[in-house]
C-alpha atoms as a PDB file:
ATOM      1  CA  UNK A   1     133.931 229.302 139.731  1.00  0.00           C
ATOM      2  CA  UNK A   2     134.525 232.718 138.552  1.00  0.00           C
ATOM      3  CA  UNK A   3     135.083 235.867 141.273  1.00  0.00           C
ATOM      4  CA  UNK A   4     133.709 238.361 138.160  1.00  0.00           C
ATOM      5  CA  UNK A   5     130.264 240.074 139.581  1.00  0.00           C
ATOM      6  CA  UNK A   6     127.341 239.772 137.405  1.00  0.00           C
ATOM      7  CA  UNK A   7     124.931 242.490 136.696  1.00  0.00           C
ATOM      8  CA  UNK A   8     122.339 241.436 139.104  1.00  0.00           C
ATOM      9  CA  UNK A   9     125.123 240.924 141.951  1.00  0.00           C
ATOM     10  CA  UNK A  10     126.391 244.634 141.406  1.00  0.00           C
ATOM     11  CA  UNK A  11     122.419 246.052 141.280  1.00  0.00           C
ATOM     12  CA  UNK A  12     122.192 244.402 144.557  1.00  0.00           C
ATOM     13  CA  UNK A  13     125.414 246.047 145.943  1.00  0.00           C
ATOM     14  CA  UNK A  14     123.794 249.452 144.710  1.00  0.00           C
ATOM     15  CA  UNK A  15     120.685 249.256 145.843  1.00  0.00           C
ATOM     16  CA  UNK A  16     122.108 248.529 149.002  1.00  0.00           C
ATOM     17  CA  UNK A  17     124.430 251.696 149.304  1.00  0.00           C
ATOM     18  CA  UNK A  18     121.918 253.575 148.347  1.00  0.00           C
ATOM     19  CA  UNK A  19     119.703 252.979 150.927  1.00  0.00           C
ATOM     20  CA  UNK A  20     122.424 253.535 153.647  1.00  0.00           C
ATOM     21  CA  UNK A  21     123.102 256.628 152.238  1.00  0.00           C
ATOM     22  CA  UNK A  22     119.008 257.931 152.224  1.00  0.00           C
ATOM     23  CA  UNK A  23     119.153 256.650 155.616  1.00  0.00           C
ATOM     24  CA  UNK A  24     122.618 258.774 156.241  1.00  0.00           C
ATOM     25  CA  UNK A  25     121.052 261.906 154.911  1.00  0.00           C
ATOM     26  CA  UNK A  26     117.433 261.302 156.121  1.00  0.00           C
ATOM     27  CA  UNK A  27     118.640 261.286 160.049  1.00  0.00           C
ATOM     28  CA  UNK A  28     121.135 263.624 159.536  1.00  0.00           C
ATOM     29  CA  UNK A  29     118.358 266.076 158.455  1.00  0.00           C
ATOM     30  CA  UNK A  30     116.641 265.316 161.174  1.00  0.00           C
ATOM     31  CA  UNK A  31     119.273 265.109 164.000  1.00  0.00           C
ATOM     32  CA  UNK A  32     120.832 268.491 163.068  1.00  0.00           C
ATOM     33  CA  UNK A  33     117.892 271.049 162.224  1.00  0.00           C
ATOM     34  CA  UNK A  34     119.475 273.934 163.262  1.00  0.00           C
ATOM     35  CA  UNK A  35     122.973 273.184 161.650  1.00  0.00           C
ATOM     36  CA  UNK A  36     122.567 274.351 157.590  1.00  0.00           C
ATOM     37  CA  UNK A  37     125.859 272.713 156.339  1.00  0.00           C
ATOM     38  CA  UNK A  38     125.252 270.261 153.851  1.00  0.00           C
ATOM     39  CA  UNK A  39     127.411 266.889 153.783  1.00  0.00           C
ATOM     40  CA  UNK A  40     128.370 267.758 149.799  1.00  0.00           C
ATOM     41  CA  UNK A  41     129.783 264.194 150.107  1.00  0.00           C
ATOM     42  CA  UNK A  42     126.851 261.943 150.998  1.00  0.00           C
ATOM     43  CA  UNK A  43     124.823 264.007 148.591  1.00  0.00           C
ATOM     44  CA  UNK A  44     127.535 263.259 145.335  1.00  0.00           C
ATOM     45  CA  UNK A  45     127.183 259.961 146.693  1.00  0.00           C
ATOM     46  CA  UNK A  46     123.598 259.523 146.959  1.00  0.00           C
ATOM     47  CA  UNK A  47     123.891 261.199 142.853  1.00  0.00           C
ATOM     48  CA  UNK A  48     126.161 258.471 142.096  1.00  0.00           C
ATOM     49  CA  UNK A  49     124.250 255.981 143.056  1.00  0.00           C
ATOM     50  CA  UNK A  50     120.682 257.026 141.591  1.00  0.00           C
ATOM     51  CA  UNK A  51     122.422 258.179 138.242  1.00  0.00           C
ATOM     52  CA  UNK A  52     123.823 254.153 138.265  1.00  0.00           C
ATOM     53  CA  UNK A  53     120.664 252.717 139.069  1.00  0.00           C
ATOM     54  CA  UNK A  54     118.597 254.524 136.227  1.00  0.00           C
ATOM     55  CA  UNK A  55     121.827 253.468 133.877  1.00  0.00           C
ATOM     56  CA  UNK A  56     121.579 249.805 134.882  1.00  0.00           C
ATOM     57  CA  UNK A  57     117.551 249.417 135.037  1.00  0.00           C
ATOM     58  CA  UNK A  58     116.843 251.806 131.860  1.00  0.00           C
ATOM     59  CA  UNK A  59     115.452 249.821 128.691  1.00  0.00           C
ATOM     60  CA  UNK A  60     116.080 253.229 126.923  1.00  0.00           C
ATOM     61  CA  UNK A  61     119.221 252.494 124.251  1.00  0.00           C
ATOM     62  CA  UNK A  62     120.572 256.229 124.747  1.00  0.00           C
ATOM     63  CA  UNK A  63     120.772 255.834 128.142  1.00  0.00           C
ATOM     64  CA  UNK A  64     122.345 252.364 127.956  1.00  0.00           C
ATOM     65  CA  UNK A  65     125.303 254.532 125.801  1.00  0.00           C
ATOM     66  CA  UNK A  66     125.765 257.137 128.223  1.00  0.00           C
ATOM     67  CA  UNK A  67     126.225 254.266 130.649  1.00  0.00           C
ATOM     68  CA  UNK A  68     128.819 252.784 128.493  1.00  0.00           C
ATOM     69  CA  UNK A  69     130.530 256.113 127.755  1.00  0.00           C
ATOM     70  CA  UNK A  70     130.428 257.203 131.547  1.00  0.00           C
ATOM     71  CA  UNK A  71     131.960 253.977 132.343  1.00  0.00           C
ATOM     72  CA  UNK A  72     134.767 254.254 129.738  1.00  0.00           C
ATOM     73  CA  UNK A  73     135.625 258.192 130.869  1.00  0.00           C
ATOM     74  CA  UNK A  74     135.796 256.630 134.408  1.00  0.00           C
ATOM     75  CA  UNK A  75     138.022 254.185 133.353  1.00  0.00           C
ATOM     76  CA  UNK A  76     140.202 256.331 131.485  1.00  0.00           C
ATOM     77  CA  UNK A  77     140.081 259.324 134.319  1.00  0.00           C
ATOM     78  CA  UNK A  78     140.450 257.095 137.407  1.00  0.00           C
ATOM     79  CA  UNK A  79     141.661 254.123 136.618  1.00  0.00           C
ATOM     80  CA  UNK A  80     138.024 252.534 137.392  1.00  0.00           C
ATOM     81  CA  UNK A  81     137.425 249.151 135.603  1.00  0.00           C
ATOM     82  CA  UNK A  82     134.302 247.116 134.769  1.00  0.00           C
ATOM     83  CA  UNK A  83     135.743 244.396 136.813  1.00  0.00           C
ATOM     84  CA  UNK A  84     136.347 245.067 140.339  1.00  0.00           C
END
């Protein structure tokens, strides 16, 4: 049996994440009105997160490039790999 992910496992993963993080900002917002700081983090992560969801559910060949190219850059710059 191999431990390598498959696409559907890591859309699952994502879509996961990215709901904790809505629900992260979401009561933030609402738990701190009056505070105006902005949690740059959650937001780059919540961008993250939506950018690789349109990547991985977008039938649109450019878009499956940028994918591919955004995934290589990451791997170069970061030491990221498509296997985890």
């Amino acid at each position: 049996m191999s431990n390598d992910l498959q696409l559907s496992d890591i859309k699952v993963i994502v879509e996961n994440e990215l709901n904790v993080l809505k629900r992260q900002l979401l009561e933030q917002s609402s738990n701190d009105r009056i505070n105006t700081s902005i949690n740059y983090k959650a937001v780059c992560q919540f961008l993250d997160y939506s950018i690789f969801e349109f990547v991985m559910t977008s039938q649109n060949p450019e878009v499956k490039v940028f994918g591919q190219k955004l995934m290589r850059e990451l791997s170069q710059k970061f030491g990221i790999t498509e296997r985890l």
